[in-house]
Structures are given as C-alpha cells and as structure tokens.
C-alpha atoms as a PDB file:
ATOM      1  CA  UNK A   1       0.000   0.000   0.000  1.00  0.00           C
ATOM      2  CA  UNK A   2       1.479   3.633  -1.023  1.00  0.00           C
ATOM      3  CA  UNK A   3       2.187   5.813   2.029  1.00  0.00           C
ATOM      4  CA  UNK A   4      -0.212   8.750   0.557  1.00  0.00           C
ATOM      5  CA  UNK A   5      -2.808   5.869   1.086  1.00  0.00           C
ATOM      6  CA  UNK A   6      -1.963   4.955   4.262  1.00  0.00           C
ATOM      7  CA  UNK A   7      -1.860   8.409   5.522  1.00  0.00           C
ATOM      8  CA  UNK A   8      -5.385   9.481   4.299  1.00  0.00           C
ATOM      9  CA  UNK A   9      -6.823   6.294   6.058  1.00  0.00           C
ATOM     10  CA  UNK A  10      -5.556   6.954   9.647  1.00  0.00           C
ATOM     11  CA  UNK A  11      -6.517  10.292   8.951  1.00  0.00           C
ATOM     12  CA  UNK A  12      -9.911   9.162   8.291  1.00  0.00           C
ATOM     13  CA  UNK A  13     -10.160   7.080  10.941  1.00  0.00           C
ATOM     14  CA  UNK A  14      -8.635   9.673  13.098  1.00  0.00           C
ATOM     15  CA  UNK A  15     -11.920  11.607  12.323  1.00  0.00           C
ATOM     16  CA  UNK A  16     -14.399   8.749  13.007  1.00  0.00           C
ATOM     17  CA  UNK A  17     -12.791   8.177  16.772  1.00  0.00           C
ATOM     18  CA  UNK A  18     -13.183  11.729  17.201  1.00  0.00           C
ATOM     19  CA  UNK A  19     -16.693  11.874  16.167  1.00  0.00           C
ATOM     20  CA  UNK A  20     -17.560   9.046  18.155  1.00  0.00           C
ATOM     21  CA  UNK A  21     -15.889   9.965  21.161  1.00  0.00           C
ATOM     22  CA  UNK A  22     -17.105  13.647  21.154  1.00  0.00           C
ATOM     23  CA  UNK A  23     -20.843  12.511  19.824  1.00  0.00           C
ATOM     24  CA  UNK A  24     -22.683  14.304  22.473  1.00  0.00           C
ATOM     25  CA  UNK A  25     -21.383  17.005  21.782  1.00  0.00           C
ATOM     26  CA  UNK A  26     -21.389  16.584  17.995  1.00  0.00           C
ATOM     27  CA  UNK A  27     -25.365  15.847  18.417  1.00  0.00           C
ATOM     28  CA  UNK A  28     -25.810  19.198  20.348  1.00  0.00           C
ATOM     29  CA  UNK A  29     -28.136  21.636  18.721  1.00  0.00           C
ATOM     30  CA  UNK A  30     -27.003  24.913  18.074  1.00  0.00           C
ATOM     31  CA  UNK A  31     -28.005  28.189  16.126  1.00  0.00           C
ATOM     32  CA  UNK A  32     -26.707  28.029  12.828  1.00  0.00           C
ATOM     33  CA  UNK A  33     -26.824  31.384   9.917  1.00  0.00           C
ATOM     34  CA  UNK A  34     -27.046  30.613   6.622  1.00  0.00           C
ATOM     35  CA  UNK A  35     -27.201  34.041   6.004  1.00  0.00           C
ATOM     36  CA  UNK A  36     -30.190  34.684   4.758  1.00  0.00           C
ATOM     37  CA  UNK A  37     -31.894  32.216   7.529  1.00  0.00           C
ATOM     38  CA  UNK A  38     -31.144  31.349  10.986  1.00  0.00           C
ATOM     39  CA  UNK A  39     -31.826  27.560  11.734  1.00  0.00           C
ATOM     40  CA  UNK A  40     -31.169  24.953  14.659  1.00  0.00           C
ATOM     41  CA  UNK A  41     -29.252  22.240  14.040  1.00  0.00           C
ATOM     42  CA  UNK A  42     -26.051  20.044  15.496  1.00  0.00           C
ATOM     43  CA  UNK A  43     -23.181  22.066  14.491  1.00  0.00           C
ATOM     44  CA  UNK A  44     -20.759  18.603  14.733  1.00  0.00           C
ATOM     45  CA  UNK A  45     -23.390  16.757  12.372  1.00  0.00           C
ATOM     46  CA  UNK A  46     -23.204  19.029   9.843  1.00  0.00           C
ATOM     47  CA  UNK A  47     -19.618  19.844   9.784  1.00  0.00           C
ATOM     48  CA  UNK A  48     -18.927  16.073   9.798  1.00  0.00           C
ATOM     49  CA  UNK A  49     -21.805  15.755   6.813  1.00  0.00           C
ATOM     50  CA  UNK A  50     -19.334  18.656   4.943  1.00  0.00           C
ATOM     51  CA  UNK A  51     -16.455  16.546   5.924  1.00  0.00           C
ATOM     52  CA  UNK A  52     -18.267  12.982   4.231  1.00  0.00           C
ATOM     53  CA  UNK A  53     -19.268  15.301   1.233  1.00  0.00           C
ATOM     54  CA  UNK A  54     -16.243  16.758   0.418  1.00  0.00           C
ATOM     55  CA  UNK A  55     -14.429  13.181   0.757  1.00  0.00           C
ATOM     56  CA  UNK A  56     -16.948  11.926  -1.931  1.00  0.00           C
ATOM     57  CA  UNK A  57     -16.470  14.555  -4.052  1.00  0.00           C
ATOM     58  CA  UNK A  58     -12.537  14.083  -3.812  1.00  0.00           C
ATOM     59  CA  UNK A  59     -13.060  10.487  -4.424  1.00  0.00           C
ATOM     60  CA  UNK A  60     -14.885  11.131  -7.692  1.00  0.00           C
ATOM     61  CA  UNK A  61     -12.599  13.193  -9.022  1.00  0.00           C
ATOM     62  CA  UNK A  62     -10.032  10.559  -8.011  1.00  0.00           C
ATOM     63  CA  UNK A  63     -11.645   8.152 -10.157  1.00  0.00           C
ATOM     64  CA  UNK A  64     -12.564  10.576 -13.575  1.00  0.00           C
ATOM     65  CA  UNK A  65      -8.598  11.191 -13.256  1.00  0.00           C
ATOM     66  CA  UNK A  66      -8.037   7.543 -13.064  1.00  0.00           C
ATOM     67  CA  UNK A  67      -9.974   6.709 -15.698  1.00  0.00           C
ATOM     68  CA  UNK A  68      -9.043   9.634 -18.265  1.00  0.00           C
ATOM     69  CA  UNK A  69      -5.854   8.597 -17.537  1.00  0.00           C
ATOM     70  CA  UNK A  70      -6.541   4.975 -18.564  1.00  0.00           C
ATOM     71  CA  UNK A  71      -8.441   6.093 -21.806  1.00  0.00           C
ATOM     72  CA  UNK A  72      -5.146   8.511 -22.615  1.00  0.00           C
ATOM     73  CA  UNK A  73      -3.098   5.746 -22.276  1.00  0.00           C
ATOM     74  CA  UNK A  74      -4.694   3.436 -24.641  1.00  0.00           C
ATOM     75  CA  UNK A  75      -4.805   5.840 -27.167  1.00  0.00           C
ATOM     76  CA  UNK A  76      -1.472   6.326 -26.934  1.00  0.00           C
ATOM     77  CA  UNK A  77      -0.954   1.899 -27.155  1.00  0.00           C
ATOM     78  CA  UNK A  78      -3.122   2.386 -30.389  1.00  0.00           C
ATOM     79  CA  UNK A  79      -1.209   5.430 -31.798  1.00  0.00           C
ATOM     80  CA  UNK A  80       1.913   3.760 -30.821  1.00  0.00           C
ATOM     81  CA  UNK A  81       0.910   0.267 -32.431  1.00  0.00           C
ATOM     82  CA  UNK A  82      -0.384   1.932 -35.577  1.00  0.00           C
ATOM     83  CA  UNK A  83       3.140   3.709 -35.896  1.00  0.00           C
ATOM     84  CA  UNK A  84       5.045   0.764 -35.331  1.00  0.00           C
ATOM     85  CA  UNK A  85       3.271  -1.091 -38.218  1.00  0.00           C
ATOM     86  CA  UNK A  86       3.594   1.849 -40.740  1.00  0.00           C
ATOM     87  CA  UNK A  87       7.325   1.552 -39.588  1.00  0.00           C
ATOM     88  CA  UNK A  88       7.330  -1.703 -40.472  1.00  0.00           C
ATOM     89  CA  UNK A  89       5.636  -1.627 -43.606  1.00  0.00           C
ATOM     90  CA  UNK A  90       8.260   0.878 -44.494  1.00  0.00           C
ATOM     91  CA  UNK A  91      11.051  -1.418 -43.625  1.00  0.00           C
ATOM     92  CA  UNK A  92       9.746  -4.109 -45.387  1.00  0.00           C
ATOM     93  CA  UNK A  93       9.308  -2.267 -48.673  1.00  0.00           C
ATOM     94  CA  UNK A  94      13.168  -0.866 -48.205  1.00  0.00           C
ATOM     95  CA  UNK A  95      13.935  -4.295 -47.864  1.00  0.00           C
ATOM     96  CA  UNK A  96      11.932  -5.280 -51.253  1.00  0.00           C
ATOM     97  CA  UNK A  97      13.290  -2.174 -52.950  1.00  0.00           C
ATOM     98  CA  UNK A  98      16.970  -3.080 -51.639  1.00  0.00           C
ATOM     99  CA  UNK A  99      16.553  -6.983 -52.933  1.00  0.00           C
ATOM    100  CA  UNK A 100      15.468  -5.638 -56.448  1.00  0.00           C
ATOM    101  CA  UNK A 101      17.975  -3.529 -56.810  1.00  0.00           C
ATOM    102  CA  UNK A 102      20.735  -5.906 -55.731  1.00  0.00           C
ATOM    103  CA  UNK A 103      18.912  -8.443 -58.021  1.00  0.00           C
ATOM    104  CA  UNK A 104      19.297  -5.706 -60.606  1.00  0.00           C
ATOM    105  CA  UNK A 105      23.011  -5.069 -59.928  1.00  0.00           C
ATOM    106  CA  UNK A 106      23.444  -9.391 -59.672  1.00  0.00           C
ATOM    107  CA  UNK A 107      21.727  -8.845 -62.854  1.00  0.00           C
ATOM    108  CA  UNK A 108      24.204  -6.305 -64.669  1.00  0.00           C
ATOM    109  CA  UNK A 109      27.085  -8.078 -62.814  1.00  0.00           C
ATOM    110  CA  UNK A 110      26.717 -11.339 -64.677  1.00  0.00           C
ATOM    111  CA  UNK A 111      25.812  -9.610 -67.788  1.00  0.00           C
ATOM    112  CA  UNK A 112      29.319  -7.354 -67.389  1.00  0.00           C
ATOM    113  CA  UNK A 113      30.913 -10.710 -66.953  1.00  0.00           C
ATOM    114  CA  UNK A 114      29.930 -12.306 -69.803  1.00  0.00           C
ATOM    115  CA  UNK A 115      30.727  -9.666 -72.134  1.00  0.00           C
ATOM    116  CA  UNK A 116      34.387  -9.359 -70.506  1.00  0.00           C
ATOM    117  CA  UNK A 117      35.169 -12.990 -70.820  1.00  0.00           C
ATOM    118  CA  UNK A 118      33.753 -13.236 -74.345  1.00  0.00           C
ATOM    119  CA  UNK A 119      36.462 -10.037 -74.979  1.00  0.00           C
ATOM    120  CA  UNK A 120      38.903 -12.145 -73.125  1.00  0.00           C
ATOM    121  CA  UNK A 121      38.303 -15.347 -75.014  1.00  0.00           C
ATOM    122  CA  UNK A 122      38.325 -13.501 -78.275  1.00  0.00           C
ATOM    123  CA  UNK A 123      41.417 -11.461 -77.408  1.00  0.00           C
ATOM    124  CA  UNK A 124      43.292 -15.121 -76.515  1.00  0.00           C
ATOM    125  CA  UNK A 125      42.196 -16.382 -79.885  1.00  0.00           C
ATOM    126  CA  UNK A 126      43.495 -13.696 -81.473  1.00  0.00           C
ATOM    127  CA  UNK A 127      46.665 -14.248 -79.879  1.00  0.00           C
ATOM    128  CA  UNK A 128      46.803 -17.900 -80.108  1.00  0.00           C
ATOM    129  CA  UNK A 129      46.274 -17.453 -83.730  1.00  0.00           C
ATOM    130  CA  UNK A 130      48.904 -14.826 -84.077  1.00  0.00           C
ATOM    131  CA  UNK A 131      51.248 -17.307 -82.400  1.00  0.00           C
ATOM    132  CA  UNK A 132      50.688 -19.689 -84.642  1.00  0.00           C
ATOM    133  CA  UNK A 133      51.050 -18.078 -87.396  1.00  0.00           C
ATOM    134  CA  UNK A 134      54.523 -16.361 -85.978  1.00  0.00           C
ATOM    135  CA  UNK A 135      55.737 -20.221 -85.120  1.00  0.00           C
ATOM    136  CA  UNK A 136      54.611 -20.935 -88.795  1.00  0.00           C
ATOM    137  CA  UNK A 137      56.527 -18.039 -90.355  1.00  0.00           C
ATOM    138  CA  UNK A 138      59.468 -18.782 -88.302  1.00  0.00           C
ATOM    139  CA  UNK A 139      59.722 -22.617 -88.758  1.00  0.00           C
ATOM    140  CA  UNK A 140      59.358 -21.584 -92.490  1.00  0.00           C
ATOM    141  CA  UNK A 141      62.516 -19.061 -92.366  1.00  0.00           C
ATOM    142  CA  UNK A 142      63.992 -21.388 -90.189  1.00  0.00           C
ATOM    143  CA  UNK A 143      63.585 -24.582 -92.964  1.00  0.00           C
ATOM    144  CA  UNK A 144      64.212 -21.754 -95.509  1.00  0.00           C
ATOM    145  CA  UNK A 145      67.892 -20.589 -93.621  1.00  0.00           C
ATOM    146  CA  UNK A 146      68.574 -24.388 -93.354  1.00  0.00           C
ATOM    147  CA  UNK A 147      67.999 -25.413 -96.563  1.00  0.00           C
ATOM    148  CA  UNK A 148      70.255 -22.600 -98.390  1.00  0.00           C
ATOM    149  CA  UNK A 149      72.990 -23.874 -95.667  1.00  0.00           C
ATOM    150  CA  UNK A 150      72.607 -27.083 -96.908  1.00  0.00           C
ATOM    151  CA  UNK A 151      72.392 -26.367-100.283  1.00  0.00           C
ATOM    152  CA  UNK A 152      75.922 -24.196 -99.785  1.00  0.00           C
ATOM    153  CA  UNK A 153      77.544 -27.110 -97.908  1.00  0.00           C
ATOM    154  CA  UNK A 154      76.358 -29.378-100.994  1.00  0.00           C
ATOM    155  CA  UNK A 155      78.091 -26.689-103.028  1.00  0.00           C
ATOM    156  CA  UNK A 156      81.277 -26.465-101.190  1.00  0.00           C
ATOM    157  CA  UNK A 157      81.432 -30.630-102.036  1.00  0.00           C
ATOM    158  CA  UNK A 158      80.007 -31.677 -98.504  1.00  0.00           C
ATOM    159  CA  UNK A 159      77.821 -34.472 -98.247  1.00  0.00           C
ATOM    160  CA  UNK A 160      75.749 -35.476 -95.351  1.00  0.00           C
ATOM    161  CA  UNK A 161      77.553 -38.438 -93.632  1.00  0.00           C
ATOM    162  CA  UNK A 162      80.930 -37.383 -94.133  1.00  0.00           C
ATOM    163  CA  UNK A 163      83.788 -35.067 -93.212  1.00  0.00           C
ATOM    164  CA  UNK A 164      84.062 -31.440 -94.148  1.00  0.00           C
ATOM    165  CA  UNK A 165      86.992 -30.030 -95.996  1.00  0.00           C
ATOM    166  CA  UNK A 166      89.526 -28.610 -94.578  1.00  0.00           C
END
C-alpha cells in the first residue's frame, strides 16, 4: 500500500474516533446562519456531513482522473501500435526495394561478366592465332635458312655423312 494511502486512512479514521468519542457534543443543537436564515441544528453533524461530502467529491474526481488517464493511455498503445506497423511496412518495402535492386546489380554483374570474358576469349584467340602463325613463319625461315645452308655445304662438295673439308 502507497504511504499517501496509508496516511489518508488513519486520517480518516482519526476523524471517526473523534466523532464518536465527542458525539454528544457533535449531536448538540445549536443556532446556525445561513445568512439569509437562521436555523437549529447540530453544528458537529453538519460539519462532519461537509467533511463525508467533500471526501466523496474528492473520491470522484479521483476516479474521472483515473480513468481519463486509462483512456489517454490506450490511445497512446493504439497510436503507438499503428506507428510501429507503418514503420514496419516501411522497412519491409526498403527491404523489397533493396533486394530488387541488388537483383538488378546481380543482374548487370553477370551480364558485365559475360561480355568481358567473351572479350577475353576472343582477345586469346586472337593471340593464339597470331602465335601460330609467328611459329609458322618462323619454322618456315627457319627450314628456308637451313635449306640454303645445306644447299651451300652441298656446293662447297660436302655431303651429309661425311667429313668437311679442310
């Protein structure tokens, strides 16, 4: 129990032992002025009545603040709730807009890669072919060179299989 609770109720029940151990004198009639009227009545009664009154009407206010406060805070569950789903409905379709364009980039990626190793595959062909052709070409020069050496050596009287002059 809070102490502010705790407090009004032995206040309260301070009042109740005091009204029953002064009720004589609570019950004793007296001249009251309304001020416009004089009347007799127990001055302790009514003060005490003014007293339970007041308490009521505190206790009803207690309550409409209680329960204002309740409705507020619901709202503010619903407001809050409502917000976190637009959130997340905007999340989601960042995420959906991020996959499509990484799909899109995947996409180019591939395509960019396929291009470059059809360049690179062409490019080696090229080469391969120029290689050959420069193997060819030299083998030819090569056969070419040897074959004007060997028809010099057949010249000079040298014959495959035996000595060279001297």
């Amino acid at each position: 129990m809070k102490i502010r609770t705790l407090l009004l109720l032995l206040v309260l029940v301070a009042i109740a032992a005091f009204a029953a151990l002064n009720w004589g004198a609570f019950m004793a009639t007296t001249t009251l002025s309304l001020g416009v009227a004089e009347i007799q009545a127990p001055l302790g009664l009514v003060m005490l009545g003014m007293i339970i009154f007041m308490s009521a009407v505190f206790l009803v206010f207690l309550v409409y603040l209680q329960a204002s406060m309740l409705l507020e805070t619901r709202r503010y569950a619903r407001e809050l709730q409502a917000n976190r789903g637009l959130a997340d409905k905007a999340e989601a379709s960042r995420f959906t807009e991020l996959h499509g364009f990484l799909d899109g980039e995947l996409k180019r990626l591939a395509t960019l890669d396929a291009e470059s190793r059809a360049v690179v595959l062409t490019r080696l062909d090229a080469l391969d072919q120029g290689l050959r052709l420069a193997m060819e070409q030299s083998e030819n020069t090569l056969s070419a060179c040897l074959g004007e050496l060997e028809d010099r050596l057949e010249n000079a009287g040298f014959r495959p299989g035996t000595q060279p002059p001297t």
